[in-house]
N, C-alpha and C. Protein backbone atom coordinates (compact mmCIF):
# COMPACT_ATOMS: atom_id res chain seq x y z
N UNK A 1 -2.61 30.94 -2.67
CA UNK A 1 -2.52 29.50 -2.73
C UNK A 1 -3.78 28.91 -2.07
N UNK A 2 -4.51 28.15 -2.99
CA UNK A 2 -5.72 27.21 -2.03
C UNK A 2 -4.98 26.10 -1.51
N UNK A 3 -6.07 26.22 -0.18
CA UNK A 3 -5.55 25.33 0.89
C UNK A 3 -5.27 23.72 0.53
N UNK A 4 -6.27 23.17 -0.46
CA UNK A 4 -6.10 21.50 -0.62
C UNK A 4 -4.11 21.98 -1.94
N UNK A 5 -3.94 23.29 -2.34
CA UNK A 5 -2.40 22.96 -2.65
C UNK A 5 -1.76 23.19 -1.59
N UNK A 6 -1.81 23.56 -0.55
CA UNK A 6 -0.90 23.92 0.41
C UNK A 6 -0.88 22.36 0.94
N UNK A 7 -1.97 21.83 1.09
CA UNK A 7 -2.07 20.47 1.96
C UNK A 7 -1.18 19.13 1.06
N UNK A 8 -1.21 19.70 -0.14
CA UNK A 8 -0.84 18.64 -1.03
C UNK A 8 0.96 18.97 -1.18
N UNK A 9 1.05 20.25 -1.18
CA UNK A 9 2.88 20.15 -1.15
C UNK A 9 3.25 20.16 0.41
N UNK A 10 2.64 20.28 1.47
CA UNK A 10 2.92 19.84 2.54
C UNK A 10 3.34 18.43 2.95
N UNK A 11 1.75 17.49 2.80
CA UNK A 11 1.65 16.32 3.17
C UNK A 11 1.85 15.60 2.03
N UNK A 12 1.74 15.67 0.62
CA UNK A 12 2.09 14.70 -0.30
C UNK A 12 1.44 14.45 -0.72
N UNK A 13 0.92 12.84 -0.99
CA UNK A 13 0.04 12.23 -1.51
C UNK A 13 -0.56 11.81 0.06
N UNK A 14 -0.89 11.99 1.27
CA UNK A 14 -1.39 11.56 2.22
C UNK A 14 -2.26 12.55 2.57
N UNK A 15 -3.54 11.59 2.49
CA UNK A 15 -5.02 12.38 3.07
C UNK A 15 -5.40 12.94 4.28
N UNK A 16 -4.98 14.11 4.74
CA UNK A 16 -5.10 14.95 5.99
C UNK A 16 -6.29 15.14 6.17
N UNK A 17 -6.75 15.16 7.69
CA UNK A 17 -8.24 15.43 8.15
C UNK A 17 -8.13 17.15 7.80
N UNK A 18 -9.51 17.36 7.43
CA UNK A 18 -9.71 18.76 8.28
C UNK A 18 -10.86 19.16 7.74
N UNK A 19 -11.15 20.47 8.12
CA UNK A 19 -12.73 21.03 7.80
C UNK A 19 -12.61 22.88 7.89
N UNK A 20 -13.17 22.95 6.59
CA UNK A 20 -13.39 24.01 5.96
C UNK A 20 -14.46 24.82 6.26
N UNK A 21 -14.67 25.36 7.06
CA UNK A 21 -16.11 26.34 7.34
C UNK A 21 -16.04 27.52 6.43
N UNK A 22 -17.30 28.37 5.88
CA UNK A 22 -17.12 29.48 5.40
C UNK A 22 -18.62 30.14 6.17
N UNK A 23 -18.49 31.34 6.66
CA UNK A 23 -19.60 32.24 7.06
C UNK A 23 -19.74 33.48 6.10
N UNK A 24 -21.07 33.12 5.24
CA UNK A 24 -21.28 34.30 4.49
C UNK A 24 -22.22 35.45 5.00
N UNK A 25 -22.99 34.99 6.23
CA UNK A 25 -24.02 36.20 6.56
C UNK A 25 -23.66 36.00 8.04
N UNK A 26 -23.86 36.91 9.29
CA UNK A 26 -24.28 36.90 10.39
C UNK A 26 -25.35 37.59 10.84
N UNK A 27 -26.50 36.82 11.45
CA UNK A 27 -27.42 37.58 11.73
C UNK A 27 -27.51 39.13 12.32
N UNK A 28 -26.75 39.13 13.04
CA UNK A 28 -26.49 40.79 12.95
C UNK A 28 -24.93 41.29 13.06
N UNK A 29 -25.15 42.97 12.48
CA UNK A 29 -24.41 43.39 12.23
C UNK A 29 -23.34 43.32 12.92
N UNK A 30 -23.36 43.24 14.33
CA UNK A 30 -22.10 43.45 15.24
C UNK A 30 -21.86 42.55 15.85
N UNK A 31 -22.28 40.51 15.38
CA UNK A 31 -21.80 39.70 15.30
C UNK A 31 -20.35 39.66 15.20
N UNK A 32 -19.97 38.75 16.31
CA UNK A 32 -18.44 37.98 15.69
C UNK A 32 -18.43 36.69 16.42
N UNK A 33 -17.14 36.23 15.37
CA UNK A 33 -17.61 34.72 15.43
C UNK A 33 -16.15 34.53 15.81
N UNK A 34 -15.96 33.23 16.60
CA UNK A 34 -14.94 32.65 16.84
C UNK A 34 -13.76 31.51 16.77
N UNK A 35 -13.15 30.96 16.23
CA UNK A 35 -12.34 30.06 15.55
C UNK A 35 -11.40 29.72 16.37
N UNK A 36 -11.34 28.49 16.68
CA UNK A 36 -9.99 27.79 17.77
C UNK A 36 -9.82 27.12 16.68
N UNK A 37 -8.23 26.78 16.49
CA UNK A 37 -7.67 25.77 15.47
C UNK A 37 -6.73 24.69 16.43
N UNK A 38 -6.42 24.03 16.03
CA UNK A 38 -4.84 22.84 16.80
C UNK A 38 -4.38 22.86 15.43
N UNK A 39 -2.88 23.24 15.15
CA UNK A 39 -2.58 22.49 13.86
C UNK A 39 -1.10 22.12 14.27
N UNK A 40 -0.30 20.76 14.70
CA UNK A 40 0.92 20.38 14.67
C UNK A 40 1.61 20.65 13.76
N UNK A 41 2.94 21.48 14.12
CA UNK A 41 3.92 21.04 12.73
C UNK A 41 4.91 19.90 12.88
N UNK A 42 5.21 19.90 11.91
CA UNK A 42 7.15 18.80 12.29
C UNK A 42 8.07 20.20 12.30
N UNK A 43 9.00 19.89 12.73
CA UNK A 43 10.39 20.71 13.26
C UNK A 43 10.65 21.37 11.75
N UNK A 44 11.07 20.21 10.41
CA UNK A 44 10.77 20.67 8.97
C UNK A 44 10.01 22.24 8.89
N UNK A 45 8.84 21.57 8.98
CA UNK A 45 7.66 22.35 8.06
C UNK A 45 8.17 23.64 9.31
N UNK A 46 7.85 23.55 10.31
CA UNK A 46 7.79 24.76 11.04
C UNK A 46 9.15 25.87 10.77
N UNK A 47 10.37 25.22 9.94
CA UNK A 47 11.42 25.61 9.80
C UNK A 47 10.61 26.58 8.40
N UNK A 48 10.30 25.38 7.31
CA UNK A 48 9.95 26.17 6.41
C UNK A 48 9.06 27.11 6.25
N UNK A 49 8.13 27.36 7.45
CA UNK A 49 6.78 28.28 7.42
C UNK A 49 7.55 29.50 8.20
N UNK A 50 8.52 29.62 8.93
CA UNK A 50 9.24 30.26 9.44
C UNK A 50 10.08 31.28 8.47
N UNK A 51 10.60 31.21 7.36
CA UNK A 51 10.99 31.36 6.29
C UNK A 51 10.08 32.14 5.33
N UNK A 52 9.01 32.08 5.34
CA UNK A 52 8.22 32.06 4.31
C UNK A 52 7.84 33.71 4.69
């Protein structure tokens, strides 16, 4: 599933912030990279991702 359908049967017709990074090269090999997210659920969704 791409993410703008996940965002769209989630949130609806309402325009959610967010931002998409993609890393295709790292300068070297034994690079790693790091990712902090925040993402709130409602009680709902967290029921239904729970499930899934």
């Amino acid at each position: 599933m791409r993410v703008e359908d996940y965002n769209r049967e989630v949130f609806g017709s309402h325009d959610v912030p967010g931002t998409l990074s993609e890393v295709t090269v790292l300068g070297y090999g034994h690079q790693l990279i790091e990712i902090e997210a925040v993402a709130p659920l409602s009680e709902k969704n967290y029921k239904k991702s729970k499930e899934a």
